[in-house]
Protein backbone atom coordinates (compact mmCIF):
# COMPACT_ATOMS: atom_id res chain seq x y z
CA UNK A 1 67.20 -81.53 -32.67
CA UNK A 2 66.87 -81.66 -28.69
CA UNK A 3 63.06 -81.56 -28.01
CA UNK A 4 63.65 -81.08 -24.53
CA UNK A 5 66.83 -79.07 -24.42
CA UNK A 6 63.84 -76.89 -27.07
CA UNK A 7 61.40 -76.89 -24.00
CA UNK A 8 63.85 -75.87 -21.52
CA UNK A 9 64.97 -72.63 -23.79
CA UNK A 10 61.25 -71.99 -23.88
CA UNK A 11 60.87 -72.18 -20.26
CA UNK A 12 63.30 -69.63 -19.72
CA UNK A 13 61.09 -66.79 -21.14
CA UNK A 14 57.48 -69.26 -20.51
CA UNK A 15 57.46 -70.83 -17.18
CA UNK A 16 53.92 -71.67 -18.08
CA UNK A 17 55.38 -74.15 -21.11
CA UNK A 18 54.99 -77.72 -19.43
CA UNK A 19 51.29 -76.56 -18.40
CA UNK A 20 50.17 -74.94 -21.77
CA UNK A 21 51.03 -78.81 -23.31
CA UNK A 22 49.52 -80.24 -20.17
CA UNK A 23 47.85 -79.80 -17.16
CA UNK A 24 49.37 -82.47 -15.53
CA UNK A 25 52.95 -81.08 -15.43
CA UNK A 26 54.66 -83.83 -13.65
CA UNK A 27 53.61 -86.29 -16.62
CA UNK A 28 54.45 -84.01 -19.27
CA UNK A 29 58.37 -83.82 -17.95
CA UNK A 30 58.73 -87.33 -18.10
CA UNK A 31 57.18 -87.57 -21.84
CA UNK A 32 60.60 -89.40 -22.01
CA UNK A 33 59.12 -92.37 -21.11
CA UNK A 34 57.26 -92.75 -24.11
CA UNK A 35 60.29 -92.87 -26.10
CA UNK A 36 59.95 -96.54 -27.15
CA UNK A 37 56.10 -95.53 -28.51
CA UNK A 38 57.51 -92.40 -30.67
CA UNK A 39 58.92 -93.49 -33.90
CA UNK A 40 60.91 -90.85 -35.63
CA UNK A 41 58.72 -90.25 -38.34
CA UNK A 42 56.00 -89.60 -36.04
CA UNK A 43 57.69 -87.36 -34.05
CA UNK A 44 57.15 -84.19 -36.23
CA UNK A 45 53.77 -84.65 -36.16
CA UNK A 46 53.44 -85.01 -31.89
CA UNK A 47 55.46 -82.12 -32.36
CA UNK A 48 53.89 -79.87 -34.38
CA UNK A 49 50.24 -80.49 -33.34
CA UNK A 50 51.60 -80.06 -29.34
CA UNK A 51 53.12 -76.80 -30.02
CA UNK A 52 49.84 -75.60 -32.13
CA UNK A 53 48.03 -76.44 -28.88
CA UNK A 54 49.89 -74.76 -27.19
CA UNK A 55 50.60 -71.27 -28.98
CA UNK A 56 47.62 -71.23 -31.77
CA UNK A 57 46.52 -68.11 -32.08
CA UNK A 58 42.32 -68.32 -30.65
CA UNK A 59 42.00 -65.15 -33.22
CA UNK A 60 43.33 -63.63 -36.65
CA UNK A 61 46.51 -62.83 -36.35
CA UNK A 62 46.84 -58.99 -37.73
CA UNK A 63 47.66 -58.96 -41.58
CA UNK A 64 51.45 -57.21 -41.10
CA UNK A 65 51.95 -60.18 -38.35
CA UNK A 66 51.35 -63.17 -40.78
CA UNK A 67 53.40 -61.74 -43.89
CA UNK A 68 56.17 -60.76 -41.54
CA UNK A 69 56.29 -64.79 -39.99
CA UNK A 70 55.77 -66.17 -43.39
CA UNK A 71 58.86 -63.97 -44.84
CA UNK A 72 60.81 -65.53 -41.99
CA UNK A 73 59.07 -69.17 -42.10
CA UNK A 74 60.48 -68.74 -46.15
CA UNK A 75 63.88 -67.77 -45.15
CA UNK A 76 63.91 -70.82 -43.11
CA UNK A 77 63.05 -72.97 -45.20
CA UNK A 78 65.62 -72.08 -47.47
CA UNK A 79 68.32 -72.66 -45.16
CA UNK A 80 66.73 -76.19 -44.23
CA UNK A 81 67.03 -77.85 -46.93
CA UNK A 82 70.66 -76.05 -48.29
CA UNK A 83 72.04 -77.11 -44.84
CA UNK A 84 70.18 -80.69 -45.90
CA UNK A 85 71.75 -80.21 -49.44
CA UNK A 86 75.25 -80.24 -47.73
CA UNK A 87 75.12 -82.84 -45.96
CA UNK A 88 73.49 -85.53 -48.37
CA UNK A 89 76.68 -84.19 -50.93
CA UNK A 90 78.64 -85.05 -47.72
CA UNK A 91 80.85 -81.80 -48.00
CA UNK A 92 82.09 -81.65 -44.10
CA UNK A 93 83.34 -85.09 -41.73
CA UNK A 94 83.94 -84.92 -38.32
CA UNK A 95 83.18 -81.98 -35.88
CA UNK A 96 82.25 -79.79 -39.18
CA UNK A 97 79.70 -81.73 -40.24
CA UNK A 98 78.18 -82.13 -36.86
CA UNK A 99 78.37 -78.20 -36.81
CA UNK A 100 76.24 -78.41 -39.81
CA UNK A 101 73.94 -80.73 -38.76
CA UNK A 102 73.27 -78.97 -35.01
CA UNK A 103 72.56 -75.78 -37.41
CA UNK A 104 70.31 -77.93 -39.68
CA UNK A 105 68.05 -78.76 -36.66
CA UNK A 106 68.25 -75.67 -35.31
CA UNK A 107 65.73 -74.57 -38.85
CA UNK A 108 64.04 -76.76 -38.37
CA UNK A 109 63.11 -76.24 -35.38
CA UNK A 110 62.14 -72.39 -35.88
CA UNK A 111 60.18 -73.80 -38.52
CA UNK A 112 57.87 -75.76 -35.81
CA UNK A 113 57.16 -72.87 -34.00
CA UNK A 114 57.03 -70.26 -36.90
CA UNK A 115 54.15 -72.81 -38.17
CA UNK A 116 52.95 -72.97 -34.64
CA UNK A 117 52.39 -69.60 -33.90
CA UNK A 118 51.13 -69.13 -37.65
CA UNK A 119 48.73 -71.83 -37.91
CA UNK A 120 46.23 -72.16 -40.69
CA UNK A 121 48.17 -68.90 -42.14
CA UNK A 122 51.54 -70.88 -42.53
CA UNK A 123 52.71 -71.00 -46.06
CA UNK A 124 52.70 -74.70 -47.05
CA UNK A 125 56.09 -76.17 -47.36
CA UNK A 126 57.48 -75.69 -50.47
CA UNK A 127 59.81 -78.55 -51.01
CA UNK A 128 64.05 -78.47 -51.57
CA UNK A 129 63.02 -78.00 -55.30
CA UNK A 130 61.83 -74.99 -54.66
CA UNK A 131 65.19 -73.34 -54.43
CA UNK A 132 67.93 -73.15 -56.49
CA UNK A 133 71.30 -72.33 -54.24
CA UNK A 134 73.23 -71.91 -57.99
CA UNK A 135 71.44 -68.55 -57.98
CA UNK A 136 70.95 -68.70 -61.50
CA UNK A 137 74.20 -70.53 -62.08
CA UNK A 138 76.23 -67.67 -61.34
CA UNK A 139 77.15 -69.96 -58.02
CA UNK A 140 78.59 -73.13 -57.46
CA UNK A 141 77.51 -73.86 -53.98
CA UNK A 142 77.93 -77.79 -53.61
CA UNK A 143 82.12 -77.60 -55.46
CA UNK A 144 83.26 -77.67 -52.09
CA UNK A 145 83.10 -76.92 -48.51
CA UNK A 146 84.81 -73.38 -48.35
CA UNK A 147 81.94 -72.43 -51.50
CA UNK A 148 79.14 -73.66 -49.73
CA UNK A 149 80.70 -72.11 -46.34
CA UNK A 150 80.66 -68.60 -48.44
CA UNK A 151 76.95 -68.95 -49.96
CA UNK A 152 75.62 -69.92 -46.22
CA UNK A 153 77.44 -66.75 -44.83
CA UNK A 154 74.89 -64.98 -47.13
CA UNK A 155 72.06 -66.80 -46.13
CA UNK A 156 72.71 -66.08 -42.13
CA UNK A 157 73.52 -62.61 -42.71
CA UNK A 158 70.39 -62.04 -44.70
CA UNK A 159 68.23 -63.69 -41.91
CA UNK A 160 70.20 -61.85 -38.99
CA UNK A 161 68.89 -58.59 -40.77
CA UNK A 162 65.63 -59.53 -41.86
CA UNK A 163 64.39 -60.88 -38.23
CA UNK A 164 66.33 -57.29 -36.79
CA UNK A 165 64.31 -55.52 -39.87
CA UNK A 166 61.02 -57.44 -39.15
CA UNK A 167 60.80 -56.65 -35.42
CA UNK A 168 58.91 -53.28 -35.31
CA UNK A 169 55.80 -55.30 -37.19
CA UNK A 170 55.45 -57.53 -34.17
CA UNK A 171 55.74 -55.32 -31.32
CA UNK A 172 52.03 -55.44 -31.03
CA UNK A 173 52.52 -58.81 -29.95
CA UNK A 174 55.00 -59.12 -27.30
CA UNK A 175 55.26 -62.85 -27.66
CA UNK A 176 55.52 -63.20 -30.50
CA UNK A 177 58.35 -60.60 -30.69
CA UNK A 178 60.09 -62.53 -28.29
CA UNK A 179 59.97 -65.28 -29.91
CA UNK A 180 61.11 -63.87 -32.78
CA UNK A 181 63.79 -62.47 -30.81
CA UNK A 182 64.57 -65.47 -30.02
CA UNK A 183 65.47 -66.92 -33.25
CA UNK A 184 67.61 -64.06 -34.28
CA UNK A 185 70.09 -64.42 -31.39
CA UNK A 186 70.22 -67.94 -32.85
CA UNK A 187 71.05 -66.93 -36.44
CA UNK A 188 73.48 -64.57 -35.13
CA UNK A 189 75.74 -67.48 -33.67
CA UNK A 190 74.99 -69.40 -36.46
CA UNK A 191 76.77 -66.71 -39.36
CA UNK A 192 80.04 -66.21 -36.37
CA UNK A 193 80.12 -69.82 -36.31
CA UNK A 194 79.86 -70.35 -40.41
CA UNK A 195 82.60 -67.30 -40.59
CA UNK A 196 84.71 -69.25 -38.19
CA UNK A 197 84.50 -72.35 -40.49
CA UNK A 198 85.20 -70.16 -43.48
CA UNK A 199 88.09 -69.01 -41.75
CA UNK A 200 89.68 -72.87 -41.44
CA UNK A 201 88.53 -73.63 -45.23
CA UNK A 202 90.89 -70.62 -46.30
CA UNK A 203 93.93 -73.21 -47.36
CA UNK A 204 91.36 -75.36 -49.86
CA UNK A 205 91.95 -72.03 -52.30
CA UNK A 206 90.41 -69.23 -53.97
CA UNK A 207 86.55 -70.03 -54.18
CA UNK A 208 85.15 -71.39 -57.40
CA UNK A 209 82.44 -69.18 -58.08
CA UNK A 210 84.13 -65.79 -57.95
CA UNK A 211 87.28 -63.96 -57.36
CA UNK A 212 88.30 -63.52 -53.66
CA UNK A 213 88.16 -59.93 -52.35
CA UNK A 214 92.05 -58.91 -51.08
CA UNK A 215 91.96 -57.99 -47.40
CA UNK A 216 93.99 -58.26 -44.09
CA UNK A 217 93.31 -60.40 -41.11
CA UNK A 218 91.91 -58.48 -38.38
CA UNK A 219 92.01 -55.49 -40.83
CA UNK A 220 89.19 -54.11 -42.95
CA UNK A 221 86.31 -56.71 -45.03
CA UNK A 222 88.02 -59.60 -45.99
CA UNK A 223 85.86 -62.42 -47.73
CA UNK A 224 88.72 -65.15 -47.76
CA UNK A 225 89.75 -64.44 -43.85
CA UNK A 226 86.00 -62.84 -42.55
CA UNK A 227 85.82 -61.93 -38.83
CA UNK A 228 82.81 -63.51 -36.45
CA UNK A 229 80.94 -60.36 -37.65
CA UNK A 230 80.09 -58.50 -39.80
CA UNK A 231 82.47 -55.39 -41.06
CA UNK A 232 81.75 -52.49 -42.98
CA UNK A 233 80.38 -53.82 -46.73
CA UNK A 234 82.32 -57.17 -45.98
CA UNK A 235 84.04 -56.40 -49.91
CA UNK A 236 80.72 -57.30 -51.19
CA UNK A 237 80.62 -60.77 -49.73
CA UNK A 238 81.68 -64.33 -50.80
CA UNK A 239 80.34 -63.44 -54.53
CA UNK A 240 79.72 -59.25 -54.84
CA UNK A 241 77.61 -59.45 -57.94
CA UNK A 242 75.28 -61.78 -55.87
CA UNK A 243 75.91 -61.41 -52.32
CA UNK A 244 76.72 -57.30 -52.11
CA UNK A 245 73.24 -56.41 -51.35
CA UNK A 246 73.12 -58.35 -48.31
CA UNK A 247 75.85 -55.69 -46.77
CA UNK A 248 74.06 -52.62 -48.88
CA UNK A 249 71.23 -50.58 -47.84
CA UNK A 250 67.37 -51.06 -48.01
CA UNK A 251 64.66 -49.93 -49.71
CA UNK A 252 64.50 -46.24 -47.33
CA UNK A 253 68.49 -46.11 -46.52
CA UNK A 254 67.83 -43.73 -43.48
CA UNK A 255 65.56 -46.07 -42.29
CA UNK A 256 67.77 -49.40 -43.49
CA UNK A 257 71.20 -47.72 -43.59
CA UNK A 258 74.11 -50.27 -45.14
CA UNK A 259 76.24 -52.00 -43.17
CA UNK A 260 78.57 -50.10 -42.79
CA UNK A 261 76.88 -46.96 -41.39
CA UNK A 262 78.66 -45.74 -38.06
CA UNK A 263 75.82 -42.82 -37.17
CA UNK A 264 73.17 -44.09 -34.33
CA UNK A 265 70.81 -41.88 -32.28
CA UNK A 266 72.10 -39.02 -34.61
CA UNK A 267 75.45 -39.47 -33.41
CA UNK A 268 78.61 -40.19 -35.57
CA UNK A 269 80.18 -43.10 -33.23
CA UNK A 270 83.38 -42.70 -34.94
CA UNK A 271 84.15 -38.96 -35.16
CA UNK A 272 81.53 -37.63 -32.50
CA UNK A 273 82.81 -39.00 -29.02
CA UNK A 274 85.77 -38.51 -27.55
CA UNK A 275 87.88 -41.56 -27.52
CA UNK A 276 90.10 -42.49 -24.80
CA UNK A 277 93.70 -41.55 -25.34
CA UNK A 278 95.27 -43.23 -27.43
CA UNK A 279 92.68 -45.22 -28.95
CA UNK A 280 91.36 -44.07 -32.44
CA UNK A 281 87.83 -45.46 -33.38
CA UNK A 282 88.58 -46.51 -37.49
CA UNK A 283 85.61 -46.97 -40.00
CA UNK A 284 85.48 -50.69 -39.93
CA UNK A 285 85.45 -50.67 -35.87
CA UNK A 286 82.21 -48.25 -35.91
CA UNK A 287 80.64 -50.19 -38.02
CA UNK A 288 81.14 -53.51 -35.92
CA UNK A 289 79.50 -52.09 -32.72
CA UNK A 290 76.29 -52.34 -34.48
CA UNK A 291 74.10 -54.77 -36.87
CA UNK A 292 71.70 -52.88 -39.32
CA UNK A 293 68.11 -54.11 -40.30
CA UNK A 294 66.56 -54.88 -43.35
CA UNK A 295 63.26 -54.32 -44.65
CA UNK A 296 60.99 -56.87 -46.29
CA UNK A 297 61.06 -55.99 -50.01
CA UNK A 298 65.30 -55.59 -49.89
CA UNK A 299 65.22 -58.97 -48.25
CA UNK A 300 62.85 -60.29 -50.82
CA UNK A 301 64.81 -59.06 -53.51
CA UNK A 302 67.95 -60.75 -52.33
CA UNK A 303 66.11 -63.94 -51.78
CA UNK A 304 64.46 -64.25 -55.22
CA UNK A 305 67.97 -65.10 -56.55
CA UNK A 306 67.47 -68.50 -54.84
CA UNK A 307 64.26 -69.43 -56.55
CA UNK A 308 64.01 -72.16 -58.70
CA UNK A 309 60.79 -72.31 -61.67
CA UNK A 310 58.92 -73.91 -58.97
CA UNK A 311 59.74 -71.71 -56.25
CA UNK A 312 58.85 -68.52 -58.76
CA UNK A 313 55.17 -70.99 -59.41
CA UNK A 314 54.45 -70.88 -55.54
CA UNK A 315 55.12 -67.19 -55.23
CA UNK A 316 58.26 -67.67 -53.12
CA UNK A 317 59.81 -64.08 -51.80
CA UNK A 318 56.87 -62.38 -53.91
């Protein structure tokens, strides 16, 4: 994680950043300078107390606020430690693994500032026992790369829609809803880039938890061969009697339509405009131009697979 590359992404939307740390902004750009005093086991704690300073809430955040940034602060944590999980098994080398690692960091740092901006209200981390990525032992995450590839495409397409989904409870907070913002563009690179790697896995073989869902490149859903986005149901996903309601609809489907819904603004995008000639709009291609939400209890649902007896004990996804 890139603490500074962190504070210039923050500047970009807070050009106040360097002078909610510290008044004296020209000392507070240089904090490099203290490198040789900050171990790395203290740095997490500089870290999170600066950023507490900095965005603490002075009053109670409203009730729908806090559950909404706790939901999330879970769903982080449960990509942490899987991405963690990988690379201690040492599933990936080379430019892979650092792929895995970059998105590793990048948890854990929304996990500083979900805490940040959450304070006292923060869920306490639960631990990497508190999740168990076998779902159940219907999955077989850690086999090999292309399985754990297919379980983490899950996990990022879960989060894309649950930040989308979450939004409308923060808007009476307009930064914290860009910081939540924030965070989903960031899991949205993260599941094209995981699809990408999926993509280059394809030649290790059918995955080991499930059979593979037949498709075409650059065609329909296609779970061996998935495009940098989403399409239509995606065949389920990597495992369809785990994964398929990540693709399906919520709890109130005309509020959290599937997937694969092409109708926005009351329009049918497919069959209501008038396409240029010779260009037909198809299904799949509707569906692509736009990413659906997904409310809380849907999300919660598909996360409880995950739990492990401790993680049920702490009230995970509850």
């Amino acid at each position: 994680m890139d603490f500074f590359q962190i504070l210039t992404d923050i500047e970009k939307t807070d050009a106040d950043v360097y002078d909610r740390f510290d008044s004296r902004r020209a000392v507070f750009k240089h904090l490099s300078g203290m490198g040789k005093k900050v171990t790395a086991a203290t740095l997490p704690l500089l870290l999170g107390t600066m950023f507490q300073k900095a965005y603490g809430q002075t009053t109670a955040l409203p009730a729908i606020i806090v559950e909404t940034l706790n939901l999330a602060l879970q769903l982080e944590y449960l990509e942490r430690y899987y991405y963690q999980a990988g690379l201690d098994r040492n599933l990936f080398t080379g430019q892979d693994r650092d792929a895995i690692t970059i998105i590793r960091d990048d948890e854990v740092g929304h996990i500083f500032a979900l805490r940040a901006v959450l304070g006292t209200a923060a869920i306490p981390d639960p631990g990497a026992d508190a999740f168990d990525y076998s779902a159940g032992g219907r999955l077989a995450p850690f086999a090999s790369a292309k399985d754990f590839l297919g379980t983490s495409q899950a996990f990022v397409d879960t989060g894309v829609r649950a930040y989308k989904g979450g939004a409308v409870n923060l808007m009476s907070n307009k930064d914290i809803l860009t910081a939540a913002l924030n965070i989903h563009s960031v899991e949205a690179r993260h599941s094209s880039h995981i699809r990408s790697m999926r993509r280059a896995y394809t030649a290790l073989g059918p995955n080991t938890n499930g059979t593979t869902v037949a498709g075409l490149e650059g065609g329909g859903p296609n779970d061996t061969l998935p495009k940098g986005w989403i399409s239509l149901l995606e065949g389920g996903g990597p495992v369809p009697a785990v994964t398929a309601p990540v693709y399906g609809p919520g709890a109130d489907p005309a509020k959290f339509p599937a997937e694969d819904n092409v109708t926005h603004g009351g329009l049918n995008v497919q069959t209501g405009t008038a396409a240029p000639a010779g260009l037909t709009i198809t299904a799949a291609a509707a569906s692509e131009a736009f990413d659906e939400p997904l409310d809380a209890v849907t999300v919660k649902t598909i996360a409880r697979n995950f739990r492990s007896a401790k993680g049920v004990t702490l009230g995970l996804f509850a």
